[in-house]
Structure formats: structure tokens, C-alpha cells
C-alpha atoms as a PDB file:
ATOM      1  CA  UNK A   1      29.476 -12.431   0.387  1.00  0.00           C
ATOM      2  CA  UNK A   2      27.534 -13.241   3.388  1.00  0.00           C
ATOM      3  CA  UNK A   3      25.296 -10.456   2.816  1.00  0.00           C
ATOM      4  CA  UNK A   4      24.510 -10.762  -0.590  1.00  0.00           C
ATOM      5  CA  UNK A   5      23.027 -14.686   0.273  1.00  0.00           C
ATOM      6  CA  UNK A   6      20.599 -12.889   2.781  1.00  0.00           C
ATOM      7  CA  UNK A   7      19.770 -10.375   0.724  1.00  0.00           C
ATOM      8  CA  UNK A   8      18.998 -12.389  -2.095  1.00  0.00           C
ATOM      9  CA  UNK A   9      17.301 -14.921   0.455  1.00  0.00           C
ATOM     10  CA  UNK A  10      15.210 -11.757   1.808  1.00  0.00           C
ATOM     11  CA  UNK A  11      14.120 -11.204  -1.971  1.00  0.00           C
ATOM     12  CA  UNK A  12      13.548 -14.554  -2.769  1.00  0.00           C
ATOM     13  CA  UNK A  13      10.807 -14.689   0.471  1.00  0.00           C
ATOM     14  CA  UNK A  14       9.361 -11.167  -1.279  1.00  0.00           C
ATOM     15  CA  UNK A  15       8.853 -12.472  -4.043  1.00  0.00           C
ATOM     16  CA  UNK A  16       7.329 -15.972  -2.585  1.00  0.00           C
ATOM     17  CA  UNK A  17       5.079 -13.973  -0.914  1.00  0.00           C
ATOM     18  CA  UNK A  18       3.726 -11.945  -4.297  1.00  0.00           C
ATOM     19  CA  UNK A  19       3.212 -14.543  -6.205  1.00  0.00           C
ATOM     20  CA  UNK A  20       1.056 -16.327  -3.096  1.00  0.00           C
ATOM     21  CA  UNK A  21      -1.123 -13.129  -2.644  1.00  0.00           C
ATOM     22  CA  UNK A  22      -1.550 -12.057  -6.240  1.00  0.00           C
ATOM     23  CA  UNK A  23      -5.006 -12.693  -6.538  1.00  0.00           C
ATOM     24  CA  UNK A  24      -5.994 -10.559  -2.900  1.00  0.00           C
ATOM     25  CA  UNK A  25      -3.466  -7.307  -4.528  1.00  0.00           C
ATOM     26  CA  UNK A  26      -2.878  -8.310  -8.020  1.00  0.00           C
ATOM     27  CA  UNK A  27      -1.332  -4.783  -8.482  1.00  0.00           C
ATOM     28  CA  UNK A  28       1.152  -4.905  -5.294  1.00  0.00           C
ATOM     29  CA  UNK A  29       1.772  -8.550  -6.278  1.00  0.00           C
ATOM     30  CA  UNK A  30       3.024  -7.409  -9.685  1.00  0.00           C
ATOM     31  CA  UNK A  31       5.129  -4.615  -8.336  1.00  0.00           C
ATOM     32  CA  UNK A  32       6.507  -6.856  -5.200  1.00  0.00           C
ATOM     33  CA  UNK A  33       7.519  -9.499  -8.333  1.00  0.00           C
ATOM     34  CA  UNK A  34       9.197  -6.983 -10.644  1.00  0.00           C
ATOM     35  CA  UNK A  35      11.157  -5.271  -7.386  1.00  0.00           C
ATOM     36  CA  UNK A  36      12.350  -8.200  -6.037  1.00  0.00           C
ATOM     37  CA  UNK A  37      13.604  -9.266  -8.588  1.00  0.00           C
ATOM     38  CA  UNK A  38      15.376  -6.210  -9.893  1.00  0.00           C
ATOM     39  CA  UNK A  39      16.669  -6.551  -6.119  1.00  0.00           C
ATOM     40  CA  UNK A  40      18.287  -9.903  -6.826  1.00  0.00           C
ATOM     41  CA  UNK A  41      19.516  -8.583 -10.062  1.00  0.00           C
ATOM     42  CA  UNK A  42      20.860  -5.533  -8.288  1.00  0.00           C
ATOM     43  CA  UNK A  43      22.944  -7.591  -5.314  1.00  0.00           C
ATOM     44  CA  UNK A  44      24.234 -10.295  -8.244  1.00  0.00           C
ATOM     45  CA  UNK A  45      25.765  -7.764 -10.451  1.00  0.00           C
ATOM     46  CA  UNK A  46      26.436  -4.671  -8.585  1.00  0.00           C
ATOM     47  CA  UNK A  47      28.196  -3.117 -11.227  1.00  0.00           C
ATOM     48  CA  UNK A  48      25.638  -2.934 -13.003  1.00  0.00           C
ATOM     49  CA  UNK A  49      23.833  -0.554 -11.139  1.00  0.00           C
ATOM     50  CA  UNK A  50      26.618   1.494 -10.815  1.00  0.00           C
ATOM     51  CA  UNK A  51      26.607   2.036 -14.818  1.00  0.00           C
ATOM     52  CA  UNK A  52      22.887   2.512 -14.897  1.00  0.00           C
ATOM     53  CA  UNK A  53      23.502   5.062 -12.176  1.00  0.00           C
ATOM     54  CA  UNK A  54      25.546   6.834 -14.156  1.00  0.00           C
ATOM     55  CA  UNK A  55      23.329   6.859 -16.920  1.00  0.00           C
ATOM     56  CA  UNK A  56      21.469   8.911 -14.728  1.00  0.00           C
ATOM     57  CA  UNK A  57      23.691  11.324 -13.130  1.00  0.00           C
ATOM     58  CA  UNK A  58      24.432  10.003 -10.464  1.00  0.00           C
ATOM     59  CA  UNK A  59      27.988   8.478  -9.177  1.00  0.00           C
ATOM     60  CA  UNK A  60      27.067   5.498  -7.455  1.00  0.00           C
ATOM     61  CA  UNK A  61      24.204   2.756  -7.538  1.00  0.00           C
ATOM     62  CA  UNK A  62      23.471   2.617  -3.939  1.00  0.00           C
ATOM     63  CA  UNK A  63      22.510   6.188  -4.371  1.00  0.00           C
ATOM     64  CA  UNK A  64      20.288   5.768  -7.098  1.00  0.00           C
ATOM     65  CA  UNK A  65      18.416   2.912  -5.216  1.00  0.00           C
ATOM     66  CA  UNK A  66      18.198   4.962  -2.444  1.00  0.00           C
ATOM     67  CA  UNK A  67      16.799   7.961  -4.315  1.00  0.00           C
ATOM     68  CA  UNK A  68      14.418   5.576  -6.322  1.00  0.00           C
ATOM     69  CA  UNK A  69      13.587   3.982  -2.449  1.00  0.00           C
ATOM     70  CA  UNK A  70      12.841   7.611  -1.268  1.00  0.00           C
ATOM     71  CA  UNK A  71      10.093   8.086  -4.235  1.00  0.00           C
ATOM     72  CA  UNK A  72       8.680   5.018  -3.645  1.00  0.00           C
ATOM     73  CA  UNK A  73       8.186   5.167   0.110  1.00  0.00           C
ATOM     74  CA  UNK A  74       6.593   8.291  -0.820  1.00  0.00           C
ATOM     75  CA  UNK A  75       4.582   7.417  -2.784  1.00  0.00           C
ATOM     76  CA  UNK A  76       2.955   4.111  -0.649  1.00  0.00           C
ATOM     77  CA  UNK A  77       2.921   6.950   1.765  1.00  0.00           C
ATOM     78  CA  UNK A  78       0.671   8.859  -0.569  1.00  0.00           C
ATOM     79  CA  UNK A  79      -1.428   5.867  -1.501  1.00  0.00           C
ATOM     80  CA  UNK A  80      -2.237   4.835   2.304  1.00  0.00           C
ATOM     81  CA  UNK A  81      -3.379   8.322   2.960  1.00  0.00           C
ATOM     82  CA  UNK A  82      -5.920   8.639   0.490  1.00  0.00           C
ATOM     83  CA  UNK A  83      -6.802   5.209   1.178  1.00  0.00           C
ATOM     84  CA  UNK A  84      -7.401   6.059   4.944  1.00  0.00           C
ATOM     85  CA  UNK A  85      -9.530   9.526   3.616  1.00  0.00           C
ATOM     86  CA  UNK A  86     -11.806   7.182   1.802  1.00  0.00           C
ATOM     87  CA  UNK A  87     -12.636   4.719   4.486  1.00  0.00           C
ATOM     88  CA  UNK A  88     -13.103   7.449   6.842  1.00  0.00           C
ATOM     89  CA  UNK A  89     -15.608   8.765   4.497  1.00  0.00           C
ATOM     90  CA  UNK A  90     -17.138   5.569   3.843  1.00  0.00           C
ATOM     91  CA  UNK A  91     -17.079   4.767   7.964  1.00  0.00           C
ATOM     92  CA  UNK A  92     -19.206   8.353   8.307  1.00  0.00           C
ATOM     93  CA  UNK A  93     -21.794   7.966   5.704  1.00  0.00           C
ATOM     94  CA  UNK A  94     -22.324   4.148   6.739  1.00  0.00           C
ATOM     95  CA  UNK A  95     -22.437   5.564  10.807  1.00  0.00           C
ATOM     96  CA  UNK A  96     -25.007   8.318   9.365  1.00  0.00           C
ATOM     97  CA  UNK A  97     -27.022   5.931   7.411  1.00  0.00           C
ATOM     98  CA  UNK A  98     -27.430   3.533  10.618  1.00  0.00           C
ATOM     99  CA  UNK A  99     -28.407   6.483  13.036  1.00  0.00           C
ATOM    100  CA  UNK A 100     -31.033   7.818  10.570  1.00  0.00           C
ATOM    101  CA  UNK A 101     -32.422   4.286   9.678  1.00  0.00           C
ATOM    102  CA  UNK A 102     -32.059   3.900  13.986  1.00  0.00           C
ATOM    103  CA  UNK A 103     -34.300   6.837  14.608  1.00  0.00           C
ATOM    104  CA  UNK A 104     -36.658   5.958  11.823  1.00  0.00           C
ATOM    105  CA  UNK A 105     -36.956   2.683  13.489  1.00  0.00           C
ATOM    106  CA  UNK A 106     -37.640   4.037  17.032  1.00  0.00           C
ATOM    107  CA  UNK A 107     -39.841   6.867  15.784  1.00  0.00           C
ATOM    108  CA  UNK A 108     -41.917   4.050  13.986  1.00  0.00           C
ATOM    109  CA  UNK A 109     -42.246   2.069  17.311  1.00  0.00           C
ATOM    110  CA  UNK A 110     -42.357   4.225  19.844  1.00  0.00           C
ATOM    111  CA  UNK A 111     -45.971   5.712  19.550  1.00  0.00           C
ATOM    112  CA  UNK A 112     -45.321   8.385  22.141  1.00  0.00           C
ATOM    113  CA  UNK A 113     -43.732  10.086  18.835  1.00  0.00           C
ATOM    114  CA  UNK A 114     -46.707  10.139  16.539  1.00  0.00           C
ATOM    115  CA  UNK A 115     -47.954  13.235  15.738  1.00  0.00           C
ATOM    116  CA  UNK A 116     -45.395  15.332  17.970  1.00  0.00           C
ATOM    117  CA  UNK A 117     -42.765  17.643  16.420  1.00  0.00           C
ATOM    118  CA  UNK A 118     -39.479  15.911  18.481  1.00  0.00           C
ATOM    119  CA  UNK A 119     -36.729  15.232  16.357  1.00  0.00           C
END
């Protein structure tokens, strides 16, 4: 019993902290919402799961939260990578664009430059 009031507190702070940040990650805010919930849902009535679980194939409803944690952890996995890709990308076209506009700007100043072939 003492586990399913910290649980449910845990979920309860989850989803506190959706609803505050839904308008910085509306998308994240929306799935933190739905999942805690379905959390609370899940440690109230654990029978439940266990049904829906074997809906699905499989004999218990820890497992199928675990299996359905597994693909979801995966898939944030997944989603930070390619995140991380595209800021690299951006980080080395912005550090390009500064060293050309930087030589540009030193090549224009520096009149030692005009006229000779240095890079």
C-alpha cells in the first residue's frame, strides 16, 4: 500500500510538471499528461492491466508495461539522436559561416591582402 501512495505521488508531480511546461514542449507535455495518468490508473487498479495484458498476449501487466517502457525508451533514445545530428549540423554551418564572414572581414581590412593571391 505504501508503494502505491508514492507511486501515485511520483505521477501526480509528472503530471504537475506537464501541465506547467506545456507551452515550452507542448508535444512532451501532452504525452507526460496522458502517461501519467495511465500510470495512476495502472497502480489504482492493477488488475486491470493484467486483463489488458492478456488481451495482448502476454501473462502479466508488469510485463506489458515493461515491454511498452522498453519501446518507449527507445524511441526518446531515437529522438535525442537525431536531435543531437541536427544541432551538430547546425553548430558546423553556423562555425563555417563565422570563419568565412571572419576572413572576409580581415581580408577587407588588412590592405597587405589586396591584390595578392593568399587565401
Amino acid at each position: 500500500m505504501v508503494i502505491k501512495v508514492l507511486l501515485i505521488c511520483a505521477l501526480v508531480v509528472t503530471i504537475v510538471y506537464a501541465v506547467r511546461h506545456r507551452r515550452h514542449t507542448p508535444l512532451v507535455s501532452m504525452a507526460a499528461l496522458v502517461f501519467g495518468l495511465l500510470g495512476i490508473f495502472c497502480v489504482a487498479m492493477p488488475d486491470i492491466t493484467t486483463t489488458v495484458a492478456n488481451w495482448f498476449g502476454v501473462g502479466r501487466g508488469t510485463d506489458l508495461l515493461l515491454y511498452c517502457f522498453i519501446i518507449t525508451s527507445v524511441l526518446v533514445v531515437l529522438n535525442l539522436h537525431l536531435r543531437v545530428l541536427r544541432l551538430q549540423e547546425m553548430l558546423t554551418d553556423m562555425a563555417r559561416e563565422f570563419a568565412l564572414s571572419k576572413a572576409e572581414e580581415t581580408e577587407a581590412h588588412d590592405p597587405a591582402t589586396i591584390g595578392s593571391d593568399a587565401p
